[in-house]
N, C-alpha and C. Protein backbone atom coordinates (compact mmCIF):
# COMPACT_ATOMS: atom_id res chain seq x y z
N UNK A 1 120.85 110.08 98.29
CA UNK A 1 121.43 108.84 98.80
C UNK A 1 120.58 108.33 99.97
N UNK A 2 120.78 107.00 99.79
CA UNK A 2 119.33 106.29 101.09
C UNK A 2 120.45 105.44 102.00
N UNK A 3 120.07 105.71 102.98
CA UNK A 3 120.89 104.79 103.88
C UNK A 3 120.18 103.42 104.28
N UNK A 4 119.70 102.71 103.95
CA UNK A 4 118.52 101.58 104.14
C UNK A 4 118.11 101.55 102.48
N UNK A 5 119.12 101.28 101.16
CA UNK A 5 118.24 100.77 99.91
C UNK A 5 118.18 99.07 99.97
N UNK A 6 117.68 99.04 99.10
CA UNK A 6 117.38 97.70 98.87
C UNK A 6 116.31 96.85 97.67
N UNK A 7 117.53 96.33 96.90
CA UNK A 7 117.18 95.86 95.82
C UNK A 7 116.15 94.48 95.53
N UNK A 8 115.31 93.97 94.79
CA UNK A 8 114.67 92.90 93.88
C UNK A 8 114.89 92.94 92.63
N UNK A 9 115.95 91.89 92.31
CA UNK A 9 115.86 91.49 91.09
C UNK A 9 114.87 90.21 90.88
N UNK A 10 114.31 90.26 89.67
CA UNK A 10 113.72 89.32 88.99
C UNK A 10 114.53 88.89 88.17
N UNK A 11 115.17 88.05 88.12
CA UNK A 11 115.86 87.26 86.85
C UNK A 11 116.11 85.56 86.77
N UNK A 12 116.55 85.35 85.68
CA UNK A 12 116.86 83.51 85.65
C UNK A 12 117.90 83.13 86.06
N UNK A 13 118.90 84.00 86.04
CA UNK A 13 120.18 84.18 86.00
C UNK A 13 120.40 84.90 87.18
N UNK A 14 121.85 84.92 88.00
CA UNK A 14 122.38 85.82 88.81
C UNK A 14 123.15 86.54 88.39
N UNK A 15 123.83 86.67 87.37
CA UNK A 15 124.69 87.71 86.45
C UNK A 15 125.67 88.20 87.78
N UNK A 16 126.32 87.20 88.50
CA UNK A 16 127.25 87.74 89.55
C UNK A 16 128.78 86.80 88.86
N UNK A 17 128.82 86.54 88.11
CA UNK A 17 130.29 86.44 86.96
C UNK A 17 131.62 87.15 87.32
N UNK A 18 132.61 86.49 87.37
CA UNK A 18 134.15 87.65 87.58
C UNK A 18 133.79 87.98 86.52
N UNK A 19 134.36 89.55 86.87
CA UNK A 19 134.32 90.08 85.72
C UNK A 19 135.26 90.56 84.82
N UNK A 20 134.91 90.60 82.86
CA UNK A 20 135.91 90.06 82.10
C UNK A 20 136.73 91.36 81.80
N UNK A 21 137.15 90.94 80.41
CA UNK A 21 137.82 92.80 80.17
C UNK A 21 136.84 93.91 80.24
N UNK A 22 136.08 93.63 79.21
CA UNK A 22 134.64 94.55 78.69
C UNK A 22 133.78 93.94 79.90
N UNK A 23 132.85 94.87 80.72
CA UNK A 23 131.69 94.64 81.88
C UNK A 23 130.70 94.05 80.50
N UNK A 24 129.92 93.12 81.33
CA UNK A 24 129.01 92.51 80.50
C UNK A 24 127.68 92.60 81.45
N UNK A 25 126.35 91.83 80.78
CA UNK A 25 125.35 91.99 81.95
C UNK A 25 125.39 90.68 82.75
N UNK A 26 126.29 89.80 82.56
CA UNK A 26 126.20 88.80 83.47
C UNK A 26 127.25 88.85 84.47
N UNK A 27 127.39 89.86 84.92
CA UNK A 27 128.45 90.48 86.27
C UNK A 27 127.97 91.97 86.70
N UNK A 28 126.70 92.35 86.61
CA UNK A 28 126.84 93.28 87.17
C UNK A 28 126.35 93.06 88.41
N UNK A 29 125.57 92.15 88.71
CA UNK A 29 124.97 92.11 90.16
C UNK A 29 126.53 92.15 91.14
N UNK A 30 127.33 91.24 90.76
CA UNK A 30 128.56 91.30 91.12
C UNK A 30 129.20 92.34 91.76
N UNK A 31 129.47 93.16 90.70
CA UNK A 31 129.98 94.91 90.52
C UNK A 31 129.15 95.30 91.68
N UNK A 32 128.15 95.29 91.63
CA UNK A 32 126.97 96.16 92.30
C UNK A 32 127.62 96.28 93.77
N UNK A 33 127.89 94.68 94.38
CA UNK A 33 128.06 93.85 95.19
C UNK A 33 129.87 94.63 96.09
N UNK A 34 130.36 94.38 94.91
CA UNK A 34 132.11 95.09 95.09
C UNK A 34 132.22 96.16 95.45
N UNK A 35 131.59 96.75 94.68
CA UNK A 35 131.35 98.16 94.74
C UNK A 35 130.89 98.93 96.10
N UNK A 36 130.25 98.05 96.72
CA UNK A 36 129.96 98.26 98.07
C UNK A 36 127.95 98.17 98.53
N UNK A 37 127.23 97.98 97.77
CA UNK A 37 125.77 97.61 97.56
C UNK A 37 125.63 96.10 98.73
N UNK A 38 125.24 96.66 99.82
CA UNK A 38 125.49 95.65 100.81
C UNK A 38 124.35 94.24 100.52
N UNK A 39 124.60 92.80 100.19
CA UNK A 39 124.15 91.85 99.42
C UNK A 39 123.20 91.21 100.26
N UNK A 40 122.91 91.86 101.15
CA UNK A 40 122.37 91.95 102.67
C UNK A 40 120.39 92.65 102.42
N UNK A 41 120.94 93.21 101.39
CA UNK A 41 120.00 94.24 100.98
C UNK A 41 119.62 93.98 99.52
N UNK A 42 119.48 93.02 99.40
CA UNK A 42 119.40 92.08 97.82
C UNK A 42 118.52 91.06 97.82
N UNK A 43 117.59 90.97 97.45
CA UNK A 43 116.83 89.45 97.26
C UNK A 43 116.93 89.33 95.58
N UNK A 44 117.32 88.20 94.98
CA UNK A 44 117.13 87.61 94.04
C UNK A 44 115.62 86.01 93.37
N UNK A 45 114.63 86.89 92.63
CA UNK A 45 113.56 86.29 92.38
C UNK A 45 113.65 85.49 91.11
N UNK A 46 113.56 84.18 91.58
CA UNK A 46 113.16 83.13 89.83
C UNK A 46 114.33 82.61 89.41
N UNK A 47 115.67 82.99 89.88
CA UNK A 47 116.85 82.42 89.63
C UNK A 47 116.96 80.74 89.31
N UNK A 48 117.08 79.99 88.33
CA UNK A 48 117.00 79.13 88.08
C UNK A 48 118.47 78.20 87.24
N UNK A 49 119.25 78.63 86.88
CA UNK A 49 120.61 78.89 85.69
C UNK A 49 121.65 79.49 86.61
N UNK A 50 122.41 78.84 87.64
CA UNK A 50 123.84 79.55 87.82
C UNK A 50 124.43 78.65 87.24
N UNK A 51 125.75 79.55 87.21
CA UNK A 51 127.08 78.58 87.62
C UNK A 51 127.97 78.57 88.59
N UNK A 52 128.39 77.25 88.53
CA UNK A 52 129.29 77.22 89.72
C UNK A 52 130.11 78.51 90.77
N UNK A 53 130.21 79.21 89.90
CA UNK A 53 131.36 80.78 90.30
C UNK A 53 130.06 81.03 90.90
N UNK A 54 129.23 81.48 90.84
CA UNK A 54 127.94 82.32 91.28
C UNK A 54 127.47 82.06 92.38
N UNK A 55 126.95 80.47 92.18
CA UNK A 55 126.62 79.75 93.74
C UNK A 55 127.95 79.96 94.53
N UNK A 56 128.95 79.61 94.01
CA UNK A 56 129.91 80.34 95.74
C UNK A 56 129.85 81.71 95.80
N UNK A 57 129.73 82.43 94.54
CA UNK A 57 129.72 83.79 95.12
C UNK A 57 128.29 84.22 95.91
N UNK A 58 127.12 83.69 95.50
CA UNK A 58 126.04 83.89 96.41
C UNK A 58 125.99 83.50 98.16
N UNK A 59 126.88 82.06 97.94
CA UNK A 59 126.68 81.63 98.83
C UNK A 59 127.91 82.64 100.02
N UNK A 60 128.81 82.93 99.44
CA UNK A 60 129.68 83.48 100.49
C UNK A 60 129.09 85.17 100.90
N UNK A 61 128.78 85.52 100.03
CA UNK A 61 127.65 87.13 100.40
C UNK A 61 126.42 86.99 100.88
N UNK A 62 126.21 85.59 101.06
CA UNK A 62 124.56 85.42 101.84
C UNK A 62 123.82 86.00 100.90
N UNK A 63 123.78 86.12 99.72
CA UNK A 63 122.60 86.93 98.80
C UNK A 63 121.18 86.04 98.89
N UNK A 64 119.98 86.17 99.49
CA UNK A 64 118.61 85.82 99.24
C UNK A 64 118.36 85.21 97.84
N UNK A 65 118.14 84.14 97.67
CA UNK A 65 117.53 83.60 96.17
C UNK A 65 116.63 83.08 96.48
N UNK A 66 115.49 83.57 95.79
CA UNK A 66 113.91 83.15 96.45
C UNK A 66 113.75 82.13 94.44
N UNK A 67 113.83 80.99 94.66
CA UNK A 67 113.85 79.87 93.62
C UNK A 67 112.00 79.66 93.12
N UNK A 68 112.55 78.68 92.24
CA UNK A 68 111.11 78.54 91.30
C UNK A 68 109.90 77.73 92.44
N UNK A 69 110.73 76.89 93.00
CA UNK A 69 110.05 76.12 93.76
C UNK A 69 109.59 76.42 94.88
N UNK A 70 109.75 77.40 95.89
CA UNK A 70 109.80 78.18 96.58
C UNK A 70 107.95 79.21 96.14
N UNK A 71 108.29 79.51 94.82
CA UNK A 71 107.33 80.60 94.34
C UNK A 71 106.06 79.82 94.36
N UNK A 72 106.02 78.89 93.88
CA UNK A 72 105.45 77.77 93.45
C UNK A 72 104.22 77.21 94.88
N UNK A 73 105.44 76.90 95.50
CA UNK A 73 104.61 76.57 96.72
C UNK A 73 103.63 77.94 97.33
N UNK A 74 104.15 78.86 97.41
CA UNK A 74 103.62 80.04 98.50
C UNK A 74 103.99 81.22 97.70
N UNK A 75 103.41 81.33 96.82
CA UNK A 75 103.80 83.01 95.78
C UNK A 75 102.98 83.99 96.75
N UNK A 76 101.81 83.98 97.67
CA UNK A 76 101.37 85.37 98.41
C UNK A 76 102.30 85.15 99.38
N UNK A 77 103.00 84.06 100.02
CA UNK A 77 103.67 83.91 101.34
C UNK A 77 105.08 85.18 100.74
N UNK A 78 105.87 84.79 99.44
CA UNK A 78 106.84 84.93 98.89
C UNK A 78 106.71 86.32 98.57
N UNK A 79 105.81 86.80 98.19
CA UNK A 79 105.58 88.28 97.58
C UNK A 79 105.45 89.12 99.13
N UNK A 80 104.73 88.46 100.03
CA UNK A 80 104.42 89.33 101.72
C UNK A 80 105.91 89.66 101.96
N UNK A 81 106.96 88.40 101.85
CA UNK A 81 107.72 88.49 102.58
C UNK A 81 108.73 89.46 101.96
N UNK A 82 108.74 89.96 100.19
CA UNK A 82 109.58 90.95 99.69
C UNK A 82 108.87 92.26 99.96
N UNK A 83 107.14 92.27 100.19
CA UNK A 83 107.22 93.70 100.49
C UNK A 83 107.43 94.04 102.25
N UNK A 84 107.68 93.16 102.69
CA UNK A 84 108.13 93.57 104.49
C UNK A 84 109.59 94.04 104.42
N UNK A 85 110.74 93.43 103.19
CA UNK A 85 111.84 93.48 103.21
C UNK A 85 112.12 94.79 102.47
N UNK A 86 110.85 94.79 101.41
CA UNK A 86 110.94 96.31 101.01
C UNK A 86 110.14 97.61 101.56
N UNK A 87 109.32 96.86 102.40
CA UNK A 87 108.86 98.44 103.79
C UNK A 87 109.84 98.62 104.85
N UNK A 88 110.64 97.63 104.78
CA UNK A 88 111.46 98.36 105.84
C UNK A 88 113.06 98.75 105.37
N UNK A 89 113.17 99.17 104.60
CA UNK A 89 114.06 100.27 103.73
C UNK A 89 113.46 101.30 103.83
N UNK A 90 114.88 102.11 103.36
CA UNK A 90 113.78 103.80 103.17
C UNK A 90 113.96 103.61 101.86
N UNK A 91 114.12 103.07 100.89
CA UNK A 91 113.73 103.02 99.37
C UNK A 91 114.37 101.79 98.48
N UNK A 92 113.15 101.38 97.68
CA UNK A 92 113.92 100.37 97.15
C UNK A 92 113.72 100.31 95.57
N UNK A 93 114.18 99.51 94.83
CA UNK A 93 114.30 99.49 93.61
C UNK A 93 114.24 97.94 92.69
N UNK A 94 113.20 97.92 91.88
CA UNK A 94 112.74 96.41 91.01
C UNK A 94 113.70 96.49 89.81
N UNK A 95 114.11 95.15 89.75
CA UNK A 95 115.14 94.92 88.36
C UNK A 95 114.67 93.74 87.89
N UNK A 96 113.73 94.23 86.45
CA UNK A 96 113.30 92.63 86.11
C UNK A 96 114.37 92.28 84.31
N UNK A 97 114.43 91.47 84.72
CA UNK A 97 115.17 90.49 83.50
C UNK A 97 114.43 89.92 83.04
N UNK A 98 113.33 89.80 81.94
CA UNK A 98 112.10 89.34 80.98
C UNK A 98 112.46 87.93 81.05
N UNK A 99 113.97 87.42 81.27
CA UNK A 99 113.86 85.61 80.84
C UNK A 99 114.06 85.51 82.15
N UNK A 100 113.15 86.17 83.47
CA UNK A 100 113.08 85.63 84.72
C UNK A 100 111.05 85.09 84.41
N UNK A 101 110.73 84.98 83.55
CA UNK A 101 109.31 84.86 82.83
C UNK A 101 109.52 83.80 82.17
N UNK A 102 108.69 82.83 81.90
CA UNK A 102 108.76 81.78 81.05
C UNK A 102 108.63 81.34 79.85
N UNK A 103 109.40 81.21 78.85
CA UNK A 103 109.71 81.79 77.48
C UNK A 103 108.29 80.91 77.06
N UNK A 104 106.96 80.86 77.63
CA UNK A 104 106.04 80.80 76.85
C UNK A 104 105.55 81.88 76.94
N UNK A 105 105.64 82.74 77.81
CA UNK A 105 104.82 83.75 78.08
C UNK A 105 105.52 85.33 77.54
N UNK A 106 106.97 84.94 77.43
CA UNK A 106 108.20 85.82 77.04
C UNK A 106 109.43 85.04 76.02
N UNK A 107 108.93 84.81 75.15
CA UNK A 107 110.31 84.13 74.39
C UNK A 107 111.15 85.01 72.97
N UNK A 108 110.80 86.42 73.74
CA UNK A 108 111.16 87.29 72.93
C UNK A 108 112.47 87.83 73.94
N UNK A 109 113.17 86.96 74.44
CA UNK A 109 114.72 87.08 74.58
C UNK A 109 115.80 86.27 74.31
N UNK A 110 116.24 86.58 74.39
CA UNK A 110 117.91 85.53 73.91
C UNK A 110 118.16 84.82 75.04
N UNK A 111 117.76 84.60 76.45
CA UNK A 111 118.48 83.55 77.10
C UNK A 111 117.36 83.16 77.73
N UNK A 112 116.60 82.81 76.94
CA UNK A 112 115.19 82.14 77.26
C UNK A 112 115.49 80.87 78.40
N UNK A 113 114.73 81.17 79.54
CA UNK A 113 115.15 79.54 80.55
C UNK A 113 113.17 79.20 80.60
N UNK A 114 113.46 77.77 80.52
CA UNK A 114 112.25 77.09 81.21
C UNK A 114 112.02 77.28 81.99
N UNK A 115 110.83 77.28 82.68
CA UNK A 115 110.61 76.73 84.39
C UNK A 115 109.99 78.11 85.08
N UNK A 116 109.87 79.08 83.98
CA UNK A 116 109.97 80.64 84.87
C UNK A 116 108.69 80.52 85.31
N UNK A 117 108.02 82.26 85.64
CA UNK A 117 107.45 82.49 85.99
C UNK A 117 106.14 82.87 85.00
N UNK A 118 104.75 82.82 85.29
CA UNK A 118 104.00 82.86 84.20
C UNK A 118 104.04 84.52 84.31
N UNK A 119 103.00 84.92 82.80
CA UNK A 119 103.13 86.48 83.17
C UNK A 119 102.27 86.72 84.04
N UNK A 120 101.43 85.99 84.69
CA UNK A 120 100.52 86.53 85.64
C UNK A 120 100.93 86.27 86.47
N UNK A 121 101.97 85.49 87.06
CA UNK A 121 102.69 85.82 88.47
C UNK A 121 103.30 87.18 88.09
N UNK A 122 104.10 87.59 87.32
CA UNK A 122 105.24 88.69 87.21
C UNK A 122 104.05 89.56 87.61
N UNK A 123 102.93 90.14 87.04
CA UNK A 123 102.43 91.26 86.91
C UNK A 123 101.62 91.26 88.92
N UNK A 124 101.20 90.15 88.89
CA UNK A 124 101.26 89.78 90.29
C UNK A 124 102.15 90.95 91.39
N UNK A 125 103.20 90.14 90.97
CA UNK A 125 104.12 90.61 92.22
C UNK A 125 104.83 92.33 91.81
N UNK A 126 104.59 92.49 90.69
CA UNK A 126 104.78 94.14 90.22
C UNK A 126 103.73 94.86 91.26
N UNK A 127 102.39 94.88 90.58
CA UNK A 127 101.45 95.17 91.27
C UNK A 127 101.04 95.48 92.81
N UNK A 128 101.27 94.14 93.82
CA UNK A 128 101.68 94.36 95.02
C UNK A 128 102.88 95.07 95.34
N UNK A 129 103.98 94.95 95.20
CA UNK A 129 105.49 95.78 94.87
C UNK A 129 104.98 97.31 94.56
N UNK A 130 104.36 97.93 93.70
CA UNK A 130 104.27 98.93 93.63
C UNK A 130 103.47 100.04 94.01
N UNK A 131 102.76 98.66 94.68
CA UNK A 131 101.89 100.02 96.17
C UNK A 131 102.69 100.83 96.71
N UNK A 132 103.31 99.99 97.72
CA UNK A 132 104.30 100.41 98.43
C UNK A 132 104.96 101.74 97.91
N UNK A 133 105.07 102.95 99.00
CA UNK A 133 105.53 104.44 99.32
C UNK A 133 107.05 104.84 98.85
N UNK A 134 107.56 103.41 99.85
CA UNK A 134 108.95 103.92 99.14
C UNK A 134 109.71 102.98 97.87
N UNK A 135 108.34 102.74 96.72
CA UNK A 135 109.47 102.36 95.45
C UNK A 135 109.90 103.53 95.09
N UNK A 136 111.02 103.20 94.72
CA UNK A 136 111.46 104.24 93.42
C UNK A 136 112.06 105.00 92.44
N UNK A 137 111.72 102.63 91.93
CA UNK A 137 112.24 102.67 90.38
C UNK A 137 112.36 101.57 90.01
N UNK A 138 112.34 101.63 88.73
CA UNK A 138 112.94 99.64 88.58
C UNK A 138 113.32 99.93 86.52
N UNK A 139 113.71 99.17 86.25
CA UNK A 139 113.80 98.83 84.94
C UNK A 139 113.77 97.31 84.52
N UNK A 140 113.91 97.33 83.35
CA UNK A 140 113.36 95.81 82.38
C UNK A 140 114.18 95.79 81.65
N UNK A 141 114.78 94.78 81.74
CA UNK A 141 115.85 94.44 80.31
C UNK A 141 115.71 92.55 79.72
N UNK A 142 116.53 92.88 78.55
CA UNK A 142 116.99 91.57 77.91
C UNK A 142 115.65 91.06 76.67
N UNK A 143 114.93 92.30 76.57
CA UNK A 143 113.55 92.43 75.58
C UNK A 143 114.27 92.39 74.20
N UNK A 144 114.13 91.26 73.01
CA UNK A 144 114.81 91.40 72.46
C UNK A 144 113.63 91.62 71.16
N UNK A 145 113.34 92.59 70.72
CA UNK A 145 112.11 92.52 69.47
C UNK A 145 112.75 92.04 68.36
N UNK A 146 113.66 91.45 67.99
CA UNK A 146 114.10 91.00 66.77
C UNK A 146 113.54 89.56 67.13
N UNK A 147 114.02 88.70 67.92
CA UNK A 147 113.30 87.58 68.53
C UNK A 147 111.71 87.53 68.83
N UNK A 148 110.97 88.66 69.04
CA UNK A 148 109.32 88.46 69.26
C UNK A 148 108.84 88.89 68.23
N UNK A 149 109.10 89.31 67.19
CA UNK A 149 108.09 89.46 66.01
C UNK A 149 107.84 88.69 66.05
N UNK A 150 108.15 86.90 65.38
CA UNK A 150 107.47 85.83 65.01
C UNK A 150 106.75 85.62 66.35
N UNK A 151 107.14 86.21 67.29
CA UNK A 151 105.61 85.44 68.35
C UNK A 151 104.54 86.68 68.57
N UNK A 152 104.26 87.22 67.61
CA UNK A 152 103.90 88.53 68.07
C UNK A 152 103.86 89.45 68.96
N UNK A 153 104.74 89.69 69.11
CA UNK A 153 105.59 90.60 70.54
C UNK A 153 104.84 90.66 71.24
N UNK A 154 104.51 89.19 72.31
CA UNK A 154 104.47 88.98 73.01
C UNK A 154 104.93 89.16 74.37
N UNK A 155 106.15 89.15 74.26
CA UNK A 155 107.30 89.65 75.29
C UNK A 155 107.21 91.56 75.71
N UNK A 156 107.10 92.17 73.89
CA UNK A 156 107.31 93.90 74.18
C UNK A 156 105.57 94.18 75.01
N UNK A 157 104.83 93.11 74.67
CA UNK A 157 103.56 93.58 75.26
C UNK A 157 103.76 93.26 76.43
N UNK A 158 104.33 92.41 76.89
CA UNK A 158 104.43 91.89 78.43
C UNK A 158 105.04 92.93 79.20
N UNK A 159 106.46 93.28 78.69
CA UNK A 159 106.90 94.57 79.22
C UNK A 159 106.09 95.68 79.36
N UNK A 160 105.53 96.08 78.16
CA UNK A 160 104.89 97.48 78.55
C UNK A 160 103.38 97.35 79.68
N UNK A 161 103.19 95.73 79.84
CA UNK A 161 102.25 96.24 80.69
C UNK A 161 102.84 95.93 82.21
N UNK A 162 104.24 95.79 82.17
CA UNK A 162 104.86 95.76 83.66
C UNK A 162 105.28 97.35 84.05
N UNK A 163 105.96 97.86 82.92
CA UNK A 163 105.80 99.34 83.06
C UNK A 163 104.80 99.59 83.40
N UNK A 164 103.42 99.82 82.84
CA UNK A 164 102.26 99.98 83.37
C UNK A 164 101.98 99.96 84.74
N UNK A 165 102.29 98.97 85.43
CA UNK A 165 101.50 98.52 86.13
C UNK A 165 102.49 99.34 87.29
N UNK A 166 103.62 99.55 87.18
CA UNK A 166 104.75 100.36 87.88
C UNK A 166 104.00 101.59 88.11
N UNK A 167 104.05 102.00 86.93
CA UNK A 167 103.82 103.58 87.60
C UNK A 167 102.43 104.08 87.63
């Protein structure tokens, strides 16, 4: 257990949703949040797609949403400023969501959003991110290979070279 963690998600979405009968993935940031994961200790990257419930729930937990436009302007300013937030934790942890990528570069998921990030920003900010001493860990979701065959898995190649570049 770390007393100083602290999370980066990459996603399009904030997946901070009340949550329904069955937990879904568009409430777990939420959960995370309830549960006691201080939101303080959260930056959210590429978010582009809330809804209404979300923006108040972001907005009332102060959760960090570092936006498209934001990246856009200053991606080394934007990437400095997540690894200062992640050197000064004693450990932190990457959560990328593939449709936080721009379904030209990834359209091998189901909630494909415009506007994302190219894959050479993502691998970008992996890369710098995983210098750093105290990562350690991250996962990738929402890779859907039934959807990237016809683009020639494009997307499963994108992933495996973010794994890559992780460890």
């Amino acid at each position: 257990s770390f007393s100083k963690p602290f999370l980066i998600v990459f996603d399009a979405h904030a997946d901070c949703m009340s949550p329904g009968r069955e937990p879904t993935h568009e409430e777990w940031l939420r959960k995370l949040i309830e549960d006691g994961f201080s939101s303080e200790r959260i930056i959210l990257v590429g978010a582009r797609n809330l809804w209404q419930e979300e923006r108040a729930f972001i907005q009332e937990k102060k959760i960090r949403i570092v936006g498209m436009k934001e990246i856009q302007e200053d991606k080394e300013g934007i990437c400095d400023m997540l690894m200062e937030r992640a050197r000064n934790s004693d450990a932190f942890y990457v959560s990328v969501d593939i449709d936080v990528v721009d379904p030209a570069f990834a359209p091998g998921t189901f909630y494909a959003e415009p506007g994302g990030l190219s894959s050479r920003e993502m691998i970008y900010f992996i890369q710098r991110l995983s210098l750093l001493k105290n990562f350690r860990g991250a996962d990738i979701v929402e890779i859907n290979p039934a959807l990237d065959r016809e683009h020639k898995n494009r997307t499963i190649k994108l992933g495996a070279k973010i794994l890559g570049e992780m460890i």
